[in-house]
N, C-alpha and C. Protein backbone atom coordinates (compact mmCIF):
# COMPACT_ATOMS: atom_id res chain seq x y z
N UNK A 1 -9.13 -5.28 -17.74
CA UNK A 1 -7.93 -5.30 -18.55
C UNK A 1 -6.76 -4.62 -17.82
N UNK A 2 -7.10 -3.51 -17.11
CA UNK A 2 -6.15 -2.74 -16.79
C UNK A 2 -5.77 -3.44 -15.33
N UNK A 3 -6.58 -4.35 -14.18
CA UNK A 3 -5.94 -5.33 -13.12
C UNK A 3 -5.18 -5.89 -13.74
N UNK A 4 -5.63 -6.31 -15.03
CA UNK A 4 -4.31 -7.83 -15.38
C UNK A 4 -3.12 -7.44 -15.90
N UNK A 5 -2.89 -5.93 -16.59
CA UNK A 5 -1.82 -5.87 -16.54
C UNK A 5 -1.45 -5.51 -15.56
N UNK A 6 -1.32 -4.89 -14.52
CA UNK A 6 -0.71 -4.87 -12.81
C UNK A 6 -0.19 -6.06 -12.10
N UNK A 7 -0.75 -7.02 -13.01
CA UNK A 7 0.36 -8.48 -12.22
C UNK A 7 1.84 -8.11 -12.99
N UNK A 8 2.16 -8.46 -14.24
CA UNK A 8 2.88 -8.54 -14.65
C UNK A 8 4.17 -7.51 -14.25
N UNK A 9 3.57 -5.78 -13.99
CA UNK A 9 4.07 -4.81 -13.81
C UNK A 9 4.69 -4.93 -12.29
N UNK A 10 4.06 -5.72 -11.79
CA UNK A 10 4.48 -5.69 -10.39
C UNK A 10 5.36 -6.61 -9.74
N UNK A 11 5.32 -7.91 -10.72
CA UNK A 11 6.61 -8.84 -10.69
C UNK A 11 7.73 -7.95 -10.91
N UNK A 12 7.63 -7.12 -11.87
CA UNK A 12 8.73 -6.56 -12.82
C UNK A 12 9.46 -5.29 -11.80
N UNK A 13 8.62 -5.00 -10.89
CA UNK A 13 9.52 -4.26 -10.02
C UNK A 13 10.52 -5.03 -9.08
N UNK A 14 10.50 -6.30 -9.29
CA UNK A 14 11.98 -7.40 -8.74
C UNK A 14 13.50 -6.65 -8.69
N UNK A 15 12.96 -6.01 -10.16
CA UNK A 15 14.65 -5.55 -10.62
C UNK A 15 15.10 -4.71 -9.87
N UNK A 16 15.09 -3.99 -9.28
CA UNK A 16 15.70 -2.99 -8.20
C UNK A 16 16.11 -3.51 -7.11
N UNK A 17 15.35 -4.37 -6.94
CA UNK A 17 15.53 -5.76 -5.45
C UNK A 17 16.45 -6.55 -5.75
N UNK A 18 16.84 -6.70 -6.96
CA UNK A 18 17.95 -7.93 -7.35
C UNK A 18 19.46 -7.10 -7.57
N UNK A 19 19.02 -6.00 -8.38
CA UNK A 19 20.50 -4.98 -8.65
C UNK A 19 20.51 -4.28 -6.72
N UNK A 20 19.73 -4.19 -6.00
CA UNK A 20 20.34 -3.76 -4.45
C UNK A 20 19.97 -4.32 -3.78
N UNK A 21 21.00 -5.93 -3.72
CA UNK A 21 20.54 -6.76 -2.81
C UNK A 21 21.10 -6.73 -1.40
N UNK A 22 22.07 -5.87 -0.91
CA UNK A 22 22.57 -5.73 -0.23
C UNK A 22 22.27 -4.85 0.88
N UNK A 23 21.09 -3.76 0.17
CA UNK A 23 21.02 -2.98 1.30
C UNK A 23 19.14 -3.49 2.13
N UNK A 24 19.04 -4.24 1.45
CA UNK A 24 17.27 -4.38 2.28
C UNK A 24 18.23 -4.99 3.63
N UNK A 25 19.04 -6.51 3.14
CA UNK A 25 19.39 -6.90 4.01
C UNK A 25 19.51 -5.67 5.42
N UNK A 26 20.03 -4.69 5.58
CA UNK A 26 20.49 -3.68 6.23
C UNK A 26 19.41 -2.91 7.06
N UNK A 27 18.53 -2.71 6.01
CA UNK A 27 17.04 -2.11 6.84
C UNK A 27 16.30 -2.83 6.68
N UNK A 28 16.24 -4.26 7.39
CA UNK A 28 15.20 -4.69 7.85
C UNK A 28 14.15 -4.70 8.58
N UNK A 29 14.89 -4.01 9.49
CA UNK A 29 14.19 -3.62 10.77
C UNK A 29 13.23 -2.59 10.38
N UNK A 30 13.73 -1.59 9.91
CA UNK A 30 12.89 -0.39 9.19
C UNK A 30 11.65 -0.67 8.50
N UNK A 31 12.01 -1.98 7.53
CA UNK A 31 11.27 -2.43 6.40
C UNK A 31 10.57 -3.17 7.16
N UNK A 32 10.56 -3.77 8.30
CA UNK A 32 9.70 -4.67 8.51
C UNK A 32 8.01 -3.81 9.50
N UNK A 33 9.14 -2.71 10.48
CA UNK A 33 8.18 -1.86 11.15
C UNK A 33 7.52 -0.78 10.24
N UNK A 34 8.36 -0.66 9.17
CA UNK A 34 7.35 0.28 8.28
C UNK A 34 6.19 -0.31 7.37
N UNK A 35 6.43 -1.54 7.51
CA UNK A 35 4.85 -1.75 6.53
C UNK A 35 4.16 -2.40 7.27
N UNK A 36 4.57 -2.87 8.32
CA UNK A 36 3.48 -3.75 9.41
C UNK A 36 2.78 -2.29 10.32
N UNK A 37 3.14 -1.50 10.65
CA UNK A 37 2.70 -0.14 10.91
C UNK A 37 1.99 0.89 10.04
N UNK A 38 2.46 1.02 9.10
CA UNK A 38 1.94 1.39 7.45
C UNK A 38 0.71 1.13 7.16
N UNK A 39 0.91 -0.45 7.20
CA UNK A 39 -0.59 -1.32 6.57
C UNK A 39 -1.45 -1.11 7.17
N UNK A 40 -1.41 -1.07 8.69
CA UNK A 40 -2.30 -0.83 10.12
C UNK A 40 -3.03 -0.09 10.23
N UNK A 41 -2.37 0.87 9.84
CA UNK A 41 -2.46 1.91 10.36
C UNK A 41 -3.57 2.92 9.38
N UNK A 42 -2.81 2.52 7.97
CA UNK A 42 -3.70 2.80 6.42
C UNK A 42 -5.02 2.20 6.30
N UNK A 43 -5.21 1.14 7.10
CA UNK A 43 -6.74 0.69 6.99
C UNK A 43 -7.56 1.40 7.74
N UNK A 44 -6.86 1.59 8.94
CA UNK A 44 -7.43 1.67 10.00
C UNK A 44 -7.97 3.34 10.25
N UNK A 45 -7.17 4.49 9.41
CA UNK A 45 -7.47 5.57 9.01
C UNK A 45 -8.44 5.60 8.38
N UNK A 46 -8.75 4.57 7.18
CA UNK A 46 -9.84 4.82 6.20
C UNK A 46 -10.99 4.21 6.55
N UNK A 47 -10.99 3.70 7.40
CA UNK A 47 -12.25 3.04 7.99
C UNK A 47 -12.74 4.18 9.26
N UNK A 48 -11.92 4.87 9.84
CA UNK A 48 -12.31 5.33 10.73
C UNK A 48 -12.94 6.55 10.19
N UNK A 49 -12.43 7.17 9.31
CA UNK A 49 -12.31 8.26 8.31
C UNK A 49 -14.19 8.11 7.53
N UNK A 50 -14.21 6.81 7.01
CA UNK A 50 -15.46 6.61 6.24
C UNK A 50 -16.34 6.17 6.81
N UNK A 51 -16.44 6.21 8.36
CA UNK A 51 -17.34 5.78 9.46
C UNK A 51 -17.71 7.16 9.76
N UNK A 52 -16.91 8.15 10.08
CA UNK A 52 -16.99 9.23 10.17
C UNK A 52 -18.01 10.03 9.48
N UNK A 53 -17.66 10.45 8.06
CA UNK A 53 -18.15 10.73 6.71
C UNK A 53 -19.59 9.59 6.01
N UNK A 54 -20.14 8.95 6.97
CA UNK A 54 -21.09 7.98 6.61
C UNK A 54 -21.13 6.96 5.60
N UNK A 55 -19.67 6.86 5.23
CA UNK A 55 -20.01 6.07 3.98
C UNK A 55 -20.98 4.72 3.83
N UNK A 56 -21.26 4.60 3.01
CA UNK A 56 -22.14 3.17 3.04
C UNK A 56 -21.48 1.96 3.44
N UNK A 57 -22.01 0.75 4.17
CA UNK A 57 -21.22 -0.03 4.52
C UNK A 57 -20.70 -0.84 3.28
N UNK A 58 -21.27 -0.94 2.32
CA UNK A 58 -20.95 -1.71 1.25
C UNK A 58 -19.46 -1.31 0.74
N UNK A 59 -19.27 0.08 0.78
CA UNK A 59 -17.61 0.35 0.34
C UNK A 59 -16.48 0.38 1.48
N UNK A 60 -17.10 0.54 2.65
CA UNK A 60 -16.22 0.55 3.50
C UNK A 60 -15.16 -0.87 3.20
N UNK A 61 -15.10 -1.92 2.86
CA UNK A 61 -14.16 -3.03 2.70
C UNK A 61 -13.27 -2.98 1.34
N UNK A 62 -14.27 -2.21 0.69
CA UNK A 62 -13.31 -1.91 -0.77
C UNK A 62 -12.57 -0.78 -0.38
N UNK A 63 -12.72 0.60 0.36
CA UNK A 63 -11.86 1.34 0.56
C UNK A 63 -10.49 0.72 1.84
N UNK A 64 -10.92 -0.34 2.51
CA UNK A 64 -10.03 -0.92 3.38
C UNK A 64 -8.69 -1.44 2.90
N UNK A 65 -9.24 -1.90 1.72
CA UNK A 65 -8.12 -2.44 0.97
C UNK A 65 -7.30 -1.85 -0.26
N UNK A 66 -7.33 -0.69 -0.28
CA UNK A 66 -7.26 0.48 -1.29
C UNK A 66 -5.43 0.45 -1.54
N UNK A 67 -4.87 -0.21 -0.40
CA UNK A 67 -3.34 0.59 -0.13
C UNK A 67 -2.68 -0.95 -0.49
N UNK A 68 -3.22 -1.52 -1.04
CA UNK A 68 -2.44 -2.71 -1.88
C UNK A 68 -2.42 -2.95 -3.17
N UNK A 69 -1.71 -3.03 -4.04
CA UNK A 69 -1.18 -3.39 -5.29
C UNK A 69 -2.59 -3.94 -5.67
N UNK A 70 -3.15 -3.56 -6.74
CA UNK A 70 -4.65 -3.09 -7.02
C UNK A 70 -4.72 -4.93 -7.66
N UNK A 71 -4.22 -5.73 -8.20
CA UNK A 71 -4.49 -7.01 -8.26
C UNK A 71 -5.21 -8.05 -7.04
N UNK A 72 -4.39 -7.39 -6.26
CA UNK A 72 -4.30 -7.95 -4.71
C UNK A 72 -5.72 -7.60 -3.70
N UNK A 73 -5.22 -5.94 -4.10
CA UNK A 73 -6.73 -5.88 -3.84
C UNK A 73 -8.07 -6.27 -4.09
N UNK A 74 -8.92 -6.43 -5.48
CA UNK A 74 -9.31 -6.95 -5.67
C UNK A 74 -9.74 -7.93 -5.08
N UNK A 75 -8.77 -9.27 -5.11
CA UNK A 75 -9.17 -10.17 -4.66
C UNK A 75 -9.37 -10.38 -3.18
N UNK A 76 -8.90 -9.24 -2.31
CA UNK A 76 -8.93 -9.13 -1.27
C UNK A 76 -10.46 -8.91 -1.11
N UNK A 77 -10.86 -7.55 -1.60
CA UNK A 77 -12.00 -7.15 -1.55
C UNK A 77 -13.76 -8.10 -2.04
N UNK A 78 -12.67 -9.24 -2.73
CA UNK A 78 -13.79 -9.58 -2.85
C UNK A 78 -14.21 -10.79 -2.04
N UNK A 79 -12.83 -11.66 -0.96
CA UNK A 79 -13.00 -12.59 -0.15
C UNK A 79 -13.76 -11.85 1.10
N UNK A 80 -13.45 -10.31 1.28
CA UNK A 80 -14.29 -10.04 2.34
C UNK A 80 -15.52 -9.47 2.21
N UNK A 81 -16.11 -9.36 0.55
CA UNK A 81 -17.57 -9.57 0.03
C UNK A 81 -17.79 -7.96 0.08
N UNK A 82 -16.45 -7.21 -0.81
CA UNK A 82 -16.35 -6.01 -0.81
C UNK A 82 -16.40 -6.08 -2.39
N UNK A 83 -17.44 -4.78 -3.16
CA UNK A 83 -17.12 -5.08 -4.48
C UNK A 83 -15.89 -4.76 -4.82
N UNK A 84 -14.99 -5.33 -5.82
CA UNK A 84 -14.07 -5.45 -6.69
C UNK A 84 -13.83 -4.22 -7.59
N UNK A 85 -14.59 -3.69 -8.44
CA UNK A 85 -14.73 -2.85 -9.49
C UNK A 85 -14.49 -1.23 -8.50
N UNK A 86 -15.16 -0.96 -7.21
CA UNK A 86 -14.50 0.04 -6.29
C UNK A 86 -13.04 -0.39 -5.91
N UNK A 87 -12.84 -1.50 -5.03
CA UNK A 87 -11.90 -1.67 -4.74
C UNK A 87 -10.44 -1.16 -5.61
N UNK A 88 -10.58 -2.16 -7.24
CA UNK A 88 -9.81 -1.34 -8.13
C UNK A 88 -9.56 0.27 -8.54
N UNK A 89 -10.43 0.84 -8.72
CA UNK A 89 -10.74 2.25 -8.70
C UNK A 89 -9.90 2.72 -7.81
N UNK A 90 -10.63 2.51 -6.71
CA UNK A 90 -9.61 2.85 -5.37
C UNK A 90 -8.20 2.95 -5.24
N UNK A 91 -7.76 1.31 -5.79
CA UNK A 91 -6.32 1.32 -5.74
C UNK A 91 -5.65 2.09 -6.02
N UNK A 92 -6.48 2.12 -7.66
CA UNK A 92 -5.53 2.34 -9.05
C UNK A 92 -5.60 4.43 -8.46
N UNK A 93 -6.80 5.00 -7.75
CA UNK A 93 -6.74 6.62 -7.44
C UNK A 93 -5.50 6.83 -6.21
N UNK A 94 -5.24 5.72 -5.61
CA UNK A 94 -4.45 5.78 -3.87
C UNK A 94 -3.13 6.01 -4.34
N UNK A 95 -3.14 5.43 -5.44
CA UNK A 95 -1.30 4.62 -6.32
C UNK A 95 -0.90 5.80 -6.94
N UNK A 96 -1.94 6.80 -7.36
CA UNK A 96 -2.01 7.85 -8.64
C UNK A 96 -1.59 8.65 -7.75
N UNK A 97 -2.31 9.07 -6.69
CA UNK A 97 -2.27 10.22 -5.61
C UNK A 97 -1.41 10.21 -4.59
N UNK A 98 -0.45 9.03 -4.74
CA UNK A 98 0.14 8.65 -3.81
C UNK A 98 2.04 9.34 -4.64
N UNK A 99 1.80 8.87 -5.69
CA UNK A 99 2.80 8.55 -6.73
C UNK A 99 2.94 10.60 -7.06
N UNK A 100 2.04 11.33 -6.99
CA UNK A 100 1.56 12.40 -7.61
C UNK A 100 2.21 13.40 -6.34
N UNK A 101 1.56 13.16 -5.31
CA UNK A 101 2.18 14.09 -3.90
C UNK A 101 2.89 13.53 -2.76
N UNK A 102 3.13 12.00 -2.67
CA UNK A 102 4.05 11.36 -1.61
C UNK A 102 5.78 12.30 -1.43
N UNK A 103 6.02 12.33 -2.62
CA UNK A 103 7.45 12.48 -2.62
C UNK A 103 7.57 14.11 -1.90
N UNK A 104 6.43 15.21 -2.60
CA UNK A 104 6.32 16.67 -1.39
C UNK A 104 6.07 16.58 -0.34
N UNK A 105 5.36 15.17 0.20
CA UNK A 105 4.92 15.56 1.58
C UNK A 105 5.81 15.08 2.09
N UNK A 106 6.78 14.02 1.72
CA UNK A 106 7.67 13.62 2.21
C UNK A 106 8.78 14.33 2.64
N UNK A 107 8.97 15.46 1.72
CA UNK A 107 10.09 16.70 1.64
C UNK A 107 9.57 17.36 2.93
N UNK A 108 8.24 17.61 2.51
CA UNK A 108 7.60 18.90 3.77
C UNK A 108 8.13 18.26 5.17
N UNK A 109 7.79 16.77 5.13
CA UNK A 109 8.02 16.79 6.30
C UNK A 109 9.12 15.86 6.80
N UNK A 110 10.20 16.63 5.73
CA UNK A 110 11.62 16.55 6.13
C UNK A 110 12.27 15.10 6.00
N UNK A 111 11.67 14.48 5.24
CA UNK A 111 11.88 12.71 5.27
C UNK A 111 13.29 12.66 4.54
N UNK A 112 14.45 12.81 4.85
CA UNK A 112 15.36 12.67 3.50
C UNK A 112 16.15 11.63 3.25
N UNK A 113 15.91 10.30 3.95
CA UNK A 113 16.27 9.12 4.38
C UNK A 113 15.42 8.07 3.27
N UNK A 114 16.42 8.05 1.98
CA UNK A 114 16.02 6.77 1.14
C UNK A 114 15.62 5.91 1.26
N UNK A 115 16.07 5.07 2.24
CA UNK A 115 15.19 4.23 3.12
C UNK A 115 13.78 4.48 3.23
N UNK A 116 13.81 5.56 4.50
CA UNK A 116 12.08 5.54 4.58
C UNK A 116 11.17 6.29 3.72
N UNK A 117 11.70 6.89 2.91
CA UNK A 117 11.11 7.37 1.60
C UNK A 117 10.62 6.41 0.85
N UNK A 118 11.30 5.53 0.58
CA UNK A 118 11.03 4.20 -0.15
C UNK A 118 9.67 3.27 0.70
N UNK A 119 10.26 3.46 1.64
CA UNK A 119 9.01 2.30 2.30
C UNK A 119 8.03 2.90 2.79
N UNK A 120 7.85 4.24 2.55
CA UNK A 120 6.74 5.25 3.11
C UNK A 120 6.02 4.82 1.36
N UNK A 121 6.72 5.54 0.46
CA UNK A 121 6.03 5.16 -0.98
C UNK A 121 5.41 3.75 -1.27
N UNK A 122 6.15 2.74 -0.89
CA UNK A 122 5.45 1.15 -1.33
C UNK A 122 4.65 0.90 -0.60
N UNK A 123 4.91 0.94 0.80
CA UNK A 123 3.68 0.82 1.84
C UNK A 123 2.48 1.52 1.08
N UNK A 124 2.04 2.59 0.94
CA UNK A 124 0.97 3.04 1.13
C UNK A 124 0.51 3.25 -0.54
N UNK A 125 1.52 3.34 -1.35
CA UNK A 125 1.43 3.80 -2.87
C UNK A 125 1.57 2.94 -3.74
N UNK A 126 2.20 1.50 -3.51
CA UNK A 126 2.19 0.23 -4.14
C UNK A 126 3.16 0.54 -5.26
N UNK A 127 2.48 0.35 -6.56
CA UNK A 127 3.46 0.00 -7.74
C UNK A 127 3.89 1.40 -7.95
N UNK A 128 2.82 2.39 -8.24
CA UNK A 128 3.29 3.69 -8.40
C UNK A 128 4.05 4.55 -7.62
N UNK A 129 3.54 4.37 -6.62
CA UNK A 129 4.58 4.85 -5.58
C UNK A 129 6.12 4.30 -5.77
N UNK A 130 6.39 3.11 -6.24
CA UNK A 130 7.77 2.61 -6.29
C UNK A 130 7.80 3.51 -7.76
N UNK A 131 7.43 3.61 -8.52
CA UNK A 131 7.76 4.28 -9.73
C UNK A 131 8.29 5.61 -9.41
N UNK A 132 7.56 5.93 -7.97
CA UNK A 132 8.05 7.75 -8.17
C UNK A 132 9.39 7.56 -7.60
N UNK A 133 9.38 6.41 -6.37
CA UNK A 133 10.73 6.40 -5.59
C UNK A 133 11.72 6.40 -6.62
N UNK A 134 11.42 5.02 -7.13
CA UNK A 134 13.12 4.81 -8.50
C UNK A 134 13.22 6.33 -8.76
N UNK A 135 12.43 7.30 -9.46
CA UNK A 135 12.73 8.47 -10.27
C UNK A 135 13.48 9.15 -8.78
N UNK A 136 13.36 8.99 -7.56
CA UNK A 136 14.39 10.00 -6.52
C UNK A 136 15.53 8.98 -6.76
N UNK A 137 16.02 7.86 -6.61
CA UNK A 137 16.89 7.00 -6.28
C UNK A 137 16.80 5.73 -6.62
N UNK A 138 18.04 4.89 -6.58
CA UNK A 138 17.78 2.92 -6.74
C UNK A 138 16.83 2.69 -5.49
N UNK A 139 17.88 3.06 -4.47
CA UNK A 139 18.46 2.87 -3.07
C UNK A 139 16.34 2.78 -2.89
N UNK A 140 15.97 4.15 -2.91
CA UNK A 140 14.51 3.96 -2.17
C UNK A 140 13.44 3.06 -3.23
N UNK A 141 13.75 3.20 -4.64
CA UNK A 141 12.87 2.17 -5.35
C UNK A 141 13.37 0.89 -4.84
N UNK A 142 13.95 0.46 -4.50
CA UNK A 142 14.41 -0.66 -4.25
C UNK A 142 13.45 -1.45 -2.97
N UNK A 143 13.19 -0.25 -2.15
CA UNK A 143 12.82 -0.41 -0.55
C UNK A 143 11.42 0.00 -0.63
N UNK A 144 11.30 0.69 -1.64
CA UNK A 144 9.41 1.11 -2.14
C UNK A 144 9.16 -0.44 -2.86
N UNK A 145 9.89 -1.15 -3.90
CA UNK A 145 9.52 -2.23 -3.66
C UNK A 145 9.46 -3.39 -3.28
N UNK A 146 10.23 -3.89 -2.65
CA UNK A 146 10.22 -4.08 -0.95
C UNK A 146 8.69 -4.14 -0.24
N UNK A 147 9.01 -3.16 -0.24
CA UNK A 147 7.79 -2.14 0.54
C UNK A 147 6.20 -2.93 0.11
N UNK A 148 6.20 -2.49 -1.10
CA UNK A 148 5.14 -2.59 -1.74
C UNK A 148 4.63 -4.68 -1.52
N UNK A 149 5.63 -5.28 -2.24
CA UNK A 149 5.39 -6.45 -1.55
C UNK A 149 5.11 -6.98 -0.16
N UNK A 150 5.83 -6.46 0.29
CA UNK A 150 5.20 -7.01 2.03
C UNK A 150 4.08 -6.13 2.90
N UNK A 151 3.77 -5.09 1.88
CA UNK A 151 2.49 -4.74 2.33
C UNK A 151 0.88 -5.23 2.29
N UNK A 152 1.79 -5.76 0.69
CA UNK A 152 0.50 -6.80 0.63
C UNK A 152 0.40 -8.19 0.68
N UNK A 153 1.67 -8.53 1.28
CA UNK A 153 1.57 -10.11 1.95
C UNK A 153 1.00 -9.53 3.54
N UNK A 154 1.24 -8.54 4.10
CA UNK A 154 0.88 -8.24 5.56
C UNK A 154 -0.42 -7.86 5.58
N UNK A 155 -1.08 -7.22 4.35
CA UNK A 155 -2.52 -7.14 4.58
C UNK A 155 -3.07 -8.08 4.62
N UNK A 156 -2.98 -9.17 3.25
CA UNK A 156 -3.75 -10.52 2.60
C UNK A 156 -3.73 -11.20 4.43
N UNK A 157 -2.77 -11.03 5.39
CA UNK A 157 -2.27 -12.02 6.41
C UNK A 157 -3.23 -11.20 7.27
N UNK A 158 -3.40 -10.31 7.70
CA UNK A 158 -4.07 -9.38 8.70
C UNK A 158 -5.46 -9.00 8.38
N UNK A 159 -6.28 -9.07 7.00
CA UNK A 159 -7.34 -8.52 6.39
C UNK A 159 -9.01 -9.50 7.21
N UNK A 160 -8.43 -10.23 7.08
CA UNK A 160 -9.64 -11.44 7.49
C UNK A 160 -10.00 -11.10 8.56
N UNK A 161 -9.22 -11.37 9.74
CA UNK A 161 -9.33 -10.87 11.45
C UNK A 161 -9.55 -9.09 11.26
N UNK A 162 -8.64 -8.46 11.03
CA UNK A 162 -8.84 -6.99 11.55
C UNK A 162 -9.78 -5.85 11.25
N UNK A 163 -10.26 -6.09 9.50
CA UNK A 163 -11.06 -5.51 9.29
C UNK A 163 -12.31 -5.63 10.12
N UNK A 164 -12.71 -6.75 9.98
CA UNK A 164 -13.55 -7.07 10.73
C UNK A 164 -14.35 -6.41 12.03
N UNK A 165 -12.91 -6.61 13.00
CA UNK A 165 -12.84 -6.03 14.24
C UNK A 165 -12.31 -4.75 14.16
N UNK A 166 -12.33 -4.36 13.14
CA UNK A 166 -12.08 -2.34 13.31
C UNK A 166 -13.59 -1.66 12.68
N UNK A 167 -14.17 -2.59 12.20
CA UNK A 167 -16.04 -2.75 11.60
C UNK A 167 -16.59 -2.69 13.31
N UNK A 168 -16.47 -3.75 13.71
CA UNK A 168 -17.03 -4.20 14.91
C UNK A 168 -17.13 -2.93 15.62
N UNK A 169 -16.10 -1.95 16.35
CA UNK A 169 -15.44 -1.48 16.83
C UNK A 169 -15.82 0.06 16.41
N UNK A 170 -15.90 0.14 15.27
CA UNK A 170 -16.63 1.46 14.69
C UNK A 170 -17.93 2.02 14.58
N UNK A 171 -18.48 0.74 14.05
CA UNK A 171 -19.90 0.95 13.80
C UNK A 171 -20.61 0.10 14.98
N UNK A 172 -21.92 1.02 15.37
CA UNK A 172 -22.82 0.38 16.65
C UNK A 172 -23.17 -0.82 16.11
């Protein structure tokens, strides 16, 4: 119940994208290297991370996909024969925890650029994360969702091949 409402919620972050249409145009460049780097980089931590820590191989693909808009995930998790019901969990704890301490660590470490505040939050924090951005600014909700969308058109596009080969690559 609680995936299906996350479609709807996540169309609905449009509105910030439509009232500041002017400035994505502007940081594109930003927006484009921050979630194609972001996404990469976020899998590629948690796989290395839960290779580390022994996790079972069975969650390793549901935690892979943890940093996308928890609908998305899902179905991600389950084309690469990762259960679903973690995968969600996952999301819905990444989005919470993301949404909960992104914006301090962001301070700590001096981020004060709306811009990449925004696309640091959607990249990695999805819907919630754009929720915390709007509460700093338009300007970074706008680019958190942004963010949040092309993180998970860049995973769905990258998930098939890379996981794979960061599996391969990890485990003997």
């Amino acid at each position: 119940m609680l995936s299906w409402c996350l479609g709807p919620v996540t169309v609905a972050l449009a509105v910030p994208v439509y009232k500041q249409r002017s400035p994505p145009r502007t940081a594109a460049l930003p927006l484009v290297c921050g979630i194609s780097l972001g996404a990469a980089s976020t899998i590629a931590a948690v796989l290395v991370l839960a290779v580390i820590a022994r996790i079972d191989d069975s969650l390793l693909t549901a935690l892979a996909v943890k940093s996308v808009t928890a609908p998305i995930a899902v179905e991600l998790a389950r084309l690469q024969g990762g259960d679903p019901s973690f995968t969600a969990t996952f999301a819905i704890v990444t989005g919470t925890l993301g949404a909960m301490f992104g914006p301090a660590i962001l301070t700590w470490c001096r981020v004060r650029d709306s811009v990449a505040r925004g696309i640091a939050l959607g990249t990695v924090s999805h819907g919630q994360g754009t929720a915390a951005a709007l509460l700093e600014d338009e300007r970074a909700g706008t680019m958190s969702s942004l963010a949040t969308a092309g993180a998970a058109g860049f995973t769905t596009a990258i998930a098939p091949a890379y996981i794979p080969a960061l599996l391969r690559l990890l485990t003997p």
